[in-house]
Protein backbone atom coordinates (compact mmCIF):
# COMPACT_ATOMS: atom_id res chain seq x y z
CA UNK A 1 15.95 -33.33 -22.36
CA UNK A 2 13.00 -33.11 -24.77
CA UNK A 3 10.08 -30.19 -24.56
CA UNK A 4 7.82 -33.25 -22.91
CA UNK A 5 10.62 -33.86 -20.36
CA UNK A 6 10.65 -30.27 -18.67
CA UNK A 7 8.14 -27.46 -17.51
CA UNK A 8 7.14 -25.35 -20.15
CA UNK A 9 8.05 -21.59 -20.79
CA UNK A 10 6.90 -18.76 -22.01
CA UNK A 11 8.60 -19.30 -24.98
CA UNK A 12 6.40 -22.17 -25.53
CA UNK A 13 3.30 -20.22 -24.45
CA UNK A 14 4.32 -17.50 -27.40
CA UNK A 15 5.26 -19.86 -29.85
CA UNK A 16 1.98 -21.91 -29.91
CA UNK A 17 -0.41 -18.98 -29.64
CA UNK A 18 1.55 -16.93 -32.36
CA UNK A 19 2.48 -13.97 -30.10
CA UNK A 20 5.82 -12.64 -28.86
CA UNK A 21 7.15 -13.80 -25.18
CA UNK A 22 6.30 -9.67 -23.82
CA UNK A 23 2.57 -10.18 -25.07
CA UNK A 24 2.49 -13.37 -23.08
CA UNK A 25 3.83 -10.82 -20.39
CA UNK A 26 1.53 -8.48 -20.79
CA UNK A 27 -1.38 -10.98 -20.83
CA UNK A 28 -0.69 -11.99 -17.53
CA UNK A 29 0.32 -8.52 -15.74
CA UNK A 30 -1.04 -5.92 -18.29
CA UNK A 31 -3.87 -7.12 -19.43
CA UNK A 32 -5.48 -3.80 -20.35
CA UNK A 33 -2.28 -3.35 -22.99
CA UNK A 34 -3.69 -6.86 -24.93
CA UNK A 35 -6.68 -7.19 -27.25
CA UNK A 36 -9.46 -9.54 -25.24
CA UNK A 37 -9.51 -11.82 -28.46
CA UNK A 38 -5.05 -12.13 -27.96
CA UNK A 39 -5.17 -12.55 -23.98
CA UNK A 40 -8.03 -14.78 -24.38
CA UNK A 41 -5.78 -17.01 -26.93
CA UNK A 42 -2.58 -16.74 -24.66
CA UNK A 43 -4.81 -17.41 -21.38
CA UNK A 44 -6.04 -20.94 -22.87
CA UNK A 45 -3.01 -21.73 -24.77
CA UNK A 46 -1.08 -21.21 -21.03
CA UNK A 47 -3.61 -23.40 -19.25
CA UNK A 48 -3.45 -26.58 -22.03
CA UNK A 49 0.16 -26.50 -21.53
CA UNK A 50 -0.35 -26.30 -17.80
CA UNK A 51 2.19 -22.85 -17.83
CA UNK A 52 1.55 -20.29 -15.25
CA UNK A 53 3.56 -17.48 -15.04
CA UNK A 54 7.15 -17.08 -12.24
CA UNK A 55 5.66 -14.59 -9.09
CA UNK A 56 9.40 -13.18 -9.46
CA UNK A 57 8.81 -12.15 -13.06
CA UNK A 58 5.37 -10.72 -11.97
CA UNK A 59 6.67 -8.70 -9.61
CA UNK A 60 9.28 -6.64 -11.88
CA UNK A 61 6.20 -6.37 -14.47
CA UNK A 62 4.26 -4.62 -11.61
CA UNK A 63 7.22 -2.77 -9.68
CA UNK A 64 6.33 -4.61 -6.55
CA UNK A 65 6.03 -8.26 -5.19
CA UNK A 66 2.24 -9.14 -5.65
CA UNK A 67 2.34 -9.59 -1.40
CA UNK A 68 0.85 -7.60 1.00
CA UNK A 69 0.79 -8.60 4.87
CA UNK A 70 -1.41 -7.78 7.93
CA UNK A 71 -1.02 -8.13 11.44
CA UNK A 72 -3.37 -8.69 14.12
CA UNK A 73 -3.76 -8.83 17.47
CA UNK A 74 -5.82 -12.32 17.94
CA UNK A 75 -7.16 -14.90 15.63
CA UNK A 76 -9.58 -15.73 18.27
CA UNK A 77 -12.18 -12.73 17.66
CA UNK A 78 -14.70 -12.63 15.08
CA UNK A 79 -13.88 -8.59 13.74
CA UNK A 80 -10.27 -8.75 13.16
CA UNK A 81 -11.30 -12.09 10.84
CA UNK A 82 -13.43 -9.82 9.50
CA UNK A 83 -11.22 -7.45 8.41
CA UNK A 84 -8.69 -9.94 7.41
CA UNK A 85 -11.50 -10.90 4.68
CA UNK A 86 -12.22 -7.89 3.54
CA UNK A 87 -8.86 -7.13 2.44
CA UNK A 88 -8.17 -10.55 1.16
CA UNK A 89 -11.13 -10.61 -1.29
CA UNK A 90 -9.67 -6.79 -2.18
CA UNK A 91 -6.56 -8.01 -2.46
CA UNK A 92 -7.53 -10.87 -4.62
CA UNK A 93 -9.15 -9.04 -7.19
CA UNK A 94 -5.58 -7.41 -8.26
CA UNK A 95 -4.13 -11.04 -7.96
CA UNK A 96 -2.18 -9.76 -4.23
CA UNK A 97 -1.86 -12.69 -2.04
CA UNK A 98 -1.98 -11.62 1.70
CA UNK A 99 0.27 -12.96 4.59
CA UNK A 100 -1.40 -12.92 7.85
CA UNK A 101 0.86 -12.83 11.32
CA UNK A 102 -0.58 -12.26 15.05
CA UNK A 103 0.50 -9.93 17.99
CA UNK A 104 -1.24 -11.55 20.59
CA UNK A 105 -1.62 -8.00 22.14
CA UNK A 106 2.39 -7.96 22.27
CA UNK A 107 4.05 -4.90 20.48
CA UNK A 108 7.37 -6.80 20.10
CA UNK A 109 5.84 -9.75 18.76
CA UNK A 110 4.04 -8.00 16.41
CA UNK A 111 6.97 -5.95 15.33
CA UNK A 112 8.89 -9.44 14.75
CA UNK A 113 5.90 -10.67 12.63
CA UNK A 114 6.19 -7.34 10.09
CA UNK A 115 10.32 -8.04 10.08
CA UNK A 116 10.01 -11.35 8.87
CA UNK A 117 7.61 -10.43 6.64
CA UNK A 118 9.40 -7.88 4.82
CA UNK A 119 12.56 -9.98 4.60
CA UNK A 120 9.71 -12.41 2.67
CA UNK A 121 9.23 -9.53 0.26
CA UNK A 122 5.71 -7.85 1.24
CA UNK A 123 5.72 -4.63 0.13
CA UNK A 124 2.66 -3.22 1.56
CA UNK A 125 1.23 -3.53 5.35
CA UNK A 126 -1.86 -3.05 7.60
CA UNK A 127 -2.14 -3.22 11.57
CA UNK A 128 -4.17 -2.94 13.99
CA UNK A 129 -3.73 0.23 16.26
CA UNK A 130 -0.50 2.36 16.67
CA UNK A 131 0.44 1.07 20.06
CA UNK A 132 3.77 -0.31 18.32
CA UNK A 133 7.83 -0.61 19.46
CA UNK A 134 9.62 2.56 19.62
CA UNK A 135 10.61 3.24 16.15
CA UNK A 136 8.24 1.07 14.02
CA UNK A 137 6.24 2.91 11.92
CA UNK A 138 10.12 4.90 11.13
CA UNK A 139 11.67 1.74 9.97
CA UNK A 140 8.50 1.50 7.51
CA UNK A 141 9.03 4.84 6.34
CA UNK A 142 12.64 4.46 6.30
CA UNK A 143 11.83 1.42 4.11
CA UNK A 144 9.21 3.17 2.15
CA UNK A 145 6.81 0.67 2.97
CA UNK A 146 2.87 1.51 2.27
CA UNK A 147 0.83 1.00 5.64
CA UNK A 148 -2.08 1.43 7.12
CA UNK A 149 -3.46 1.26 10.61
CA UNK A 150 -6.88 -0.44 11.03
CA UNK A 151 -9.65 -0.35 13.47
CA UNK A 152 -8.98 3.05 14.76
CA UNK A 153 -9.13 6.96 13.70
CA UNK A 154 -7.19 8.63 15.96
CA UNK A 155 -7.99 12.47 15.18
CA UNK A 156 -4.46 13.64 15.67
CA UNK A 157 -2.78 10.62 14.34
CA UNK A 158 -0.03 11.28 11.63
CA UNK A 159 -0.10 7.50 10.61
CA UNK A 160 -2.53 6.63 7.06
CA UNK A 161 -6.08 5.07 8.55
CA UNK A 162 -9.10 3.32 8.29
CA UNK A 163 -11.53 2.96 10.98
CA UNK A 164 -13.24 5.31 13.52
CA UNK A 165 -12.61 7.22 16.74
CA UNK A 166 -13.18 4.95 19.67
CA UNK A 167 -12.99 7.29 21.76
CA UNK A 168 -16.35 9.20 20.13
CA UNK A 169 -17.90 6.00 19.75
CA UNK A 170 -18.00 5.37 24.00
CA UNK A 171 -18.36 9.39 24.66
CA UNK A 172 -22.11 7.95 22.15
CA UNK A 173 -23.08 5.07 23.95
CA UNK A 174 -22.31 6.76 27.46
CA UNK A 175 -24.27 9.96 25.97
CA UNK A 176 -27.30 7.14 25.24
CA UNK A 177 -27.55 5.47 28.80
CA UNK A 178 -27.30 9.04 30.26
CA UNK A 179 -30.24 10.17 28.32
CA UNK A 180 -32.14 7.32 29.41
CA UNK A 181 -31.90 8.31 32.98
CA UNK A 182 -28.87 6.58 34.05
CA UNK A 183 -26.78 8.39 36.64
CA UNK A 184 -24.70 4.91 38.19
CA UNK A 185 -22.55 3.31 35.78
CA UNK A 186 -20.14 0.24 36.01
CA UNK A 187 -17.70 -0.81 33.53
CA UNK A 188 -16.25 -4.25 31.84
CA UNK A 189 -13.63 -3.63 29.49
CA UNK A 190 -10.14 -5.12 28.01
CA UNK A 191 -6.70 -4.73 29.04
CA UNK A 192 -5.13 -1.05 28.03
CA UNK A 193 -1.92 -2.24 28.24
CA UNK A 194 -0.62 -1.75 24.33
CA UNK A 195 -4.43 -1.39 23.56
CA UNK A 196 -5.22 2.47 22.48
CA UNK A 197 -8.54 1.37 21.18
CA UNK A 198 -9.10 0.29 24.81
CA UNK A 199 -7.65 3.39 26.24
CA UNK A 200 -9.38 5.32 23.83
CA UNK A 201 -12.85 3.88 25.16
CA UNK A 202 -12.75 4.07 28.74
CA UNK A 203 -11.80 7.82 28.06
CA UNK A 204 -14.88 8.02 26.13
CA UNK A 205 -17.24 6.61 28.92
CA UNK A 206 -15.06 8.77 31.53
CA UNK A 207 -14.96 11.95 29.78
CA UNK A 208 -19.16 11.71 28.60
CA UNK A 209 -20.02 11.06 32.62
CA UNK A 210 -18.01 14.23 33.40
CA UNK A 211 -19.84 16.19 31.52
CA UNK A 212 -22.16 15.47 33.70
CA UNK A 213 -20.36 15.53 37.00
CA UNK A 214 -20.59 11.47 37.07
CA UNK A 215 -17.27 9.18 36.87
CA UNK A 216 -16.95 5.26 37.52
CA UNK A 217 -15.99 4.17 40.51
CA UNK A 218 -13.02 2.08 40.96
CA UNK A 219 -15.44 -0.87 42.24
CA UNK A 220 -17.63 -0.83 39.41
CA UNK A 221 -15.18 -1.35 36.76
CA UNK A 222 -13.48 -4.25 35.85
CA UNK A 223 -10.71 -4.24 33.20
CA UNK A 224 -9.30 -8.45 31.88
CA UNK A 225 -9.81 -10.95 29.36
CA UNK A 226 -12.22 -10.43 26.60
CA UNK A 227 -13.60 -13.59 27.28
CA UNK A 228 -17.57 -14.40 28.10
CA UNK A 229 -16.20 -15.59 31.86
CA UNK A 230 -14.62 -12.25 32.41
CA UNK A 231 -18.06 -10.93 31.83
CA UNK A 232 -19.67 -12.63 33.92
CA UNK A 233 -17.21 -13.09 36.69
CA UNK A 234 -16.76 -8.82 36.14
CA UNK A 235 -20.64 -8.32 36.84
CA UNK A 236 -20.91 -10.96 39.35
CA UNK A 237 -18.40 -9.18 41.47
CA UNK A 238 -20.14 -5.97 41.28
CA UNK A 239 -23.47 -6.62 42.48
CA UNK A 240 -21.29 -8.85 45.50
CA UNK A 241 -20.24 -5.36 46.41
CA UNK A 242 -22.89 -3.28 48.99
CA UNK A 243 -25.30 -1.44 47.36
CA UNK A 244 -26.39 1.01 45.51
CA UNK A 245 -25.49 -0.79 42.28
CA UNK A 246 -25.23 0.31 39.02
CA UNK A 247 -28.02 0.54 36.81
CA UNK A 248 -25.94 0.51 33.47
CA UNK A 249 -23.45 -1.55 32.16
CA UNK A 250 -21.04 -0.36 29.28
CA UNK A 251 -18.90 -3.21 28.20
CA UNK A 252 -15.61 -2.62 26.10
CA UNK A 253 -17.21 -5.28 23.27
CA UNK A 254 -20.34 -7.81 22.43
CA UNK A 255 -18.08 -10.51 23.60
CA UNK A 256 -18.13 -9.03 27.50
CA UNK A 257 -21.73 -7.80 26.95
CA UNK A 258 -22.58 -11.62 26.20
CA UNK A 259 -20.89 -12.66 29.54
CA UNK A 260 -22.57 -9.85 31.56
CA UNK A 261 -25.87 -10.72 29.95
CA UNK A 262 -25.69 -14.69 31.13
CA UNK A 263 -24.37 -13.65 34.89
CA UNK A 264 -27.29 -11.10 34.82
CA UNK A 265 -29.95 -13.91 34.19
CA UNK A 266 -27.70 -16.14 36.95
CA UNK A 267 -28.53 -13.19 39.49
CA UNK A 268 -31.78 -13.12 38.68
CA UNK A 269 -31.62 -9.51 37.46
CA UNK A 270 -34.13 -8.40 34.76
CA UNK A 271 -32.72 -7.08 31.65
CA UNK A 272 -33.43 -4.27 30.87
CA UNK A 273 -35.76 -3.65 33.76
CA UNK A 274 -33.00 -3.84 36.43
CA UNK A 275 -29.73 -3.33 34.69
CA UNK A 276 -29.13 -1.75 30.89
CA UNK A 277 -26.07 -3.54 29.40
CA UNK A 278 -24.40 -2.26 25.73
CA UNK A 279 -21.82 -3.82 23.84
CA UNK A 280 -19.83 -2.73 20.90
CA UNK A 281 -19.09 -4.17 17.30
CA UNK A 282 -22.69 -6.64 16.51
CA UNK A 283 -20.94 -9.62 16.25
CA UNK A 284 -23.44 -12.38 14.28
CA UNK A 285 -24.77 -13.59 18.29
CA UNK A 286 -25.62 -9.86 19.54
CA UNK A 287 -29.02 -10.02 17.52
CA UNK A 288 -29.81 -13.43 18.20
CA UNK A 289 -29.21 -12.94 22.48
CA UNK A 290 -32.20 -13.01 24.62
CA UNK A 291 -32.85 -10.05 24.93
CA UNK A 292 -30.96 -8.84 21.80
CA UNK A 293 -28.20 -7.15 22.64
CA UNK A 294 -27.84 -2.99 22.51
CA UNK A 295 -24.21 -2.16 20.44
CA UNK A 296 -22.84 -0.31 18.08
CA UNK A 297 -22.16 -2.40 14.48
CA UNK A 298 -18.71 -2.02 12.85
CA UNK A 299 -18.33 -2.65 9.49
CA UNK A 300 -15.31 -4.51 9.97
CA UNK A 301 -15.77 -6.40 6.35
CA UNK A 302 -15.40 -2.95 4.86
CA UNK A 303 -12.46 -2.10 6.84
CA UNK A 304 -10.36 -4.31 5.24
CA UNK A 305 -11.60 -3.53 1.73
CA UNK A 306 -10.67 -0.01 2.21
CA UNK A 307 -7.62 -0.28 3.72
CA UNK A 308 -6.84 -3.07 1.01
CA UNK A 309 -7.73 -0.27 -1.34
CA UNK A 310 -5.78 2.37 0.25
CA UNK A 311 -2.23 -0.05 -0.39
CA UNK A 312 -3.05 -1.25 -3.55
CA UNK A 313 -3.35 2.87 -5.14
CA UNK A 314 -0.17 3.64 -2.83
CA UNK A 315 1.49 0.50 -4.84
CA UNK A 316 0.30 1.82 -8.17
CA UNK A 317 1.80 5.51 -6.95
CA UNK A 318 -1.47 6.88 -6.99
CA UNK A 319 -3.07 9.17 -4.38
CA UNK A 320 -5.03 8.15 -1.40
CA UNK A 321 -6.98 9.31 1.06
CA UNK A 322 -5.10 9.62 4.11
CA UNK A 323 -8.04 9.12 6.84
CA UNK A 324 -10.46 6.61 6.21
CA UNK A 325 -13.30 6.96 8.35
CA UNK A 326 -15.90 4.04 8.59
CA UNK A 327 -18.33 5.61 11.07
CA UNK A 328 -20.00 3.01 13.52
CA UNK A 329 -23.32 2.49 13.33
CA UNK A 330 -25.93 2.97 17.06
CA UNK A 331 -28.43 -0.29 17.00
CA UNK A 332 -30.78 0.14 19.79
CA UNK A 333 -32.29 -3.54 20.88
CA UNK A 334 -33.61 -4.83 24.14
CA UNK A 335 -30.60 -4.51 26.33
CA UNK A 336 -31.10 -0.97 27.21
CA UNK A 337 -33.77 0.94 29.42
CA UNK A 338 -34.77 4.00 31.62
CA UNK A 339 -33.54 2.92 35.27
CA UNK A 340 -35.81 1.29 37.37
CA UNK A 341 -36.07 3.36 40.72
CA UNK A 342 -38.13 0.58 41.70
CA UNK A 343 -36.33 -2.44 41.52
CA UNK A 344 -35.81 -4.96 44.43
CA UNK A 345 -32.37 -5.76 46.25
CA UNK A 346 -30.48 -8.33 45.44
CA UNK A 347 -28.32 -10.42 48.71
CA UNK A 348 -25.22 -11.07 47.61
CA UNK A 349 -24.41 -13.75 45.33
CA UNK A 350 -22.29 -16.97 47.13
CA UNK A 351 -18.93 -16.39 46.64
């Protein structure tokens, strides 16, 4: 077989720029350890002769595989893409490629996503929440595997981080409708089941109405799909209950808040003059609602960056913050209201 007949090598790459086979090496992996004026020769010399270097051989130059994986819950909701981009683009920039597996809520199938992945070679993980199989987060330590849990801050957690406490974030927003004047409050939120950043909220909203000798009755709060129906079908079967009905609405995410919103209008219920709805996260429709839609934004691009960043110095053996907090941010639009004392009676919507 002649040269033209097979794939070229990095002896070929060394030969025709005039450098040895390890400065071709370092080009590629250590590119701080090469003169710009020599990488730049070895770069274009590797292109013409269409050579690009073996991920195997990579991987020994950097001590690890050049793959990092993350696992989320649902591919169907616009923050955990989010967050999936943000690390990506981090990961990108230190030529990491990212493997991306879903939970679908389920514990076990998210631990058999992170198996199979490891047996794949990633050497680094993120995932959402620490509501995991018995014995997870040992078999990454036993594997001394770099992770990270995204999306929440659990004070007390021993488990590396980057997020925010959910459960401070609803003890806020509950803290806000109280202030207006709100003393009746209903509730539309996700499952709990394997959810602790659900768990975490309705604590919040429970715990802030305490304070305050308040709670949430069982009638008023609804707990399903994060879907727009559940929404409305959640807020539809509140006001079909006898009055008094509540005045406020806290919703576990903009997604519900939407739904709410559009059964509100259905009712004929004036926003915010009858009912205060808020949502949580300012997806790209919260601003753009009629009214606008009270929340609180997550920066769930910088999320992933961070926790991106958090692997790739824990890679390197460098130090890292444990806790990463990414503090949510209050945006106050139309959705939300002193109560109106006033407002008419509603019959019962038709079943």
């Amino acid at each position: 077989m002649t040269r033209k007949d097979r794939r070229p090598r990095a002896q070929d790459v060394a030969a025709a720029a005039g450098v040895s086979t390890a400065t071709v090496s370092r080009a590629f992996n250590s590119p701080d350890q090469v003169s710009p004026e020599v990488r730049a020769r070895v770069l274009s010399v590797a292109a013409s002769l269409g050579w690009i270097p073996h991920a195997a051989g990579s991987a020994l130059a950097r001590r690890y595989t050049a793959i990092a994986g993350v696992v989320i819950p649902t591919l169907g909701q616009e923050i955990f893409a989010l967050q999936v981009a943000g690390m990506q683009a981090a990961f990108s920039e230190h030529d990491i490629t990212l493997l991306i597996g879903c939970s679908n809520y389920d514990p076990e199938q998210g631990a058999a996503q992170v198996k199979a992945m490891l047996a794949r070679g990633v050497e680094a993980l993120a995932i959402v929440g620490e509501n995991q199989e018995a014995g997870f987060f040992d078999m990454l330590d036993a594997r001394r595997v770099p992770y990270v849990v995204l999306y929440g801050l659990n004070p007390d957690t021993p488990h590396p981080s980057v997020g925010f406490d959910n459960h401070e974030a609803y003890t806020r927003i509950t803290h806000h409708l109280l202030g207006l004047g709100h003393d009746l409050f209903g509730a539309i939120l996700q499952p709990m089941v394997d959810n602790d950043r659900a768990t975490a909220r309705l604590a919040g909203v429970r715990d802030a109405l305490s304070e305050h000798g308040l709670g949430l009755k069982p009638l008023f709060t609804h707990i399903g799909p994060t879907t727009i129906e559940f929404g409305r079908a959640s807020l539809r079967a509140i006001f079909s209950s006898p009055p008094p009905h509540p005045t406020a609405i806290i919703c576990g995410n903009d997604t519900l808040a939407l739904g709410a919103l559009m059964e509100a209008k259905q009712l004929g219920l004036r926003v915010p003059d009858d009912l205060s709805v808020t949502g949580f996260d300012d997806i790209e429709l919260a601003a753009e609602f009629d009214p606008p839609l009270t929340t609180l934004r997550v920066d769930n691009i910088e999320i992933g960056r961070l926790a991106a960043a958090q692997l790739i110095a824990r890679l390197n053996g460098e130090e890292a913050p444990v806790k990463v907090a990414v503090e949510p941010v209050f945006v106050e639009r139309g959705t939300t209201a002193a109560p109106n004392r006033n407002r008419r009676r509603l019959d019962p919507p038709p079943r």
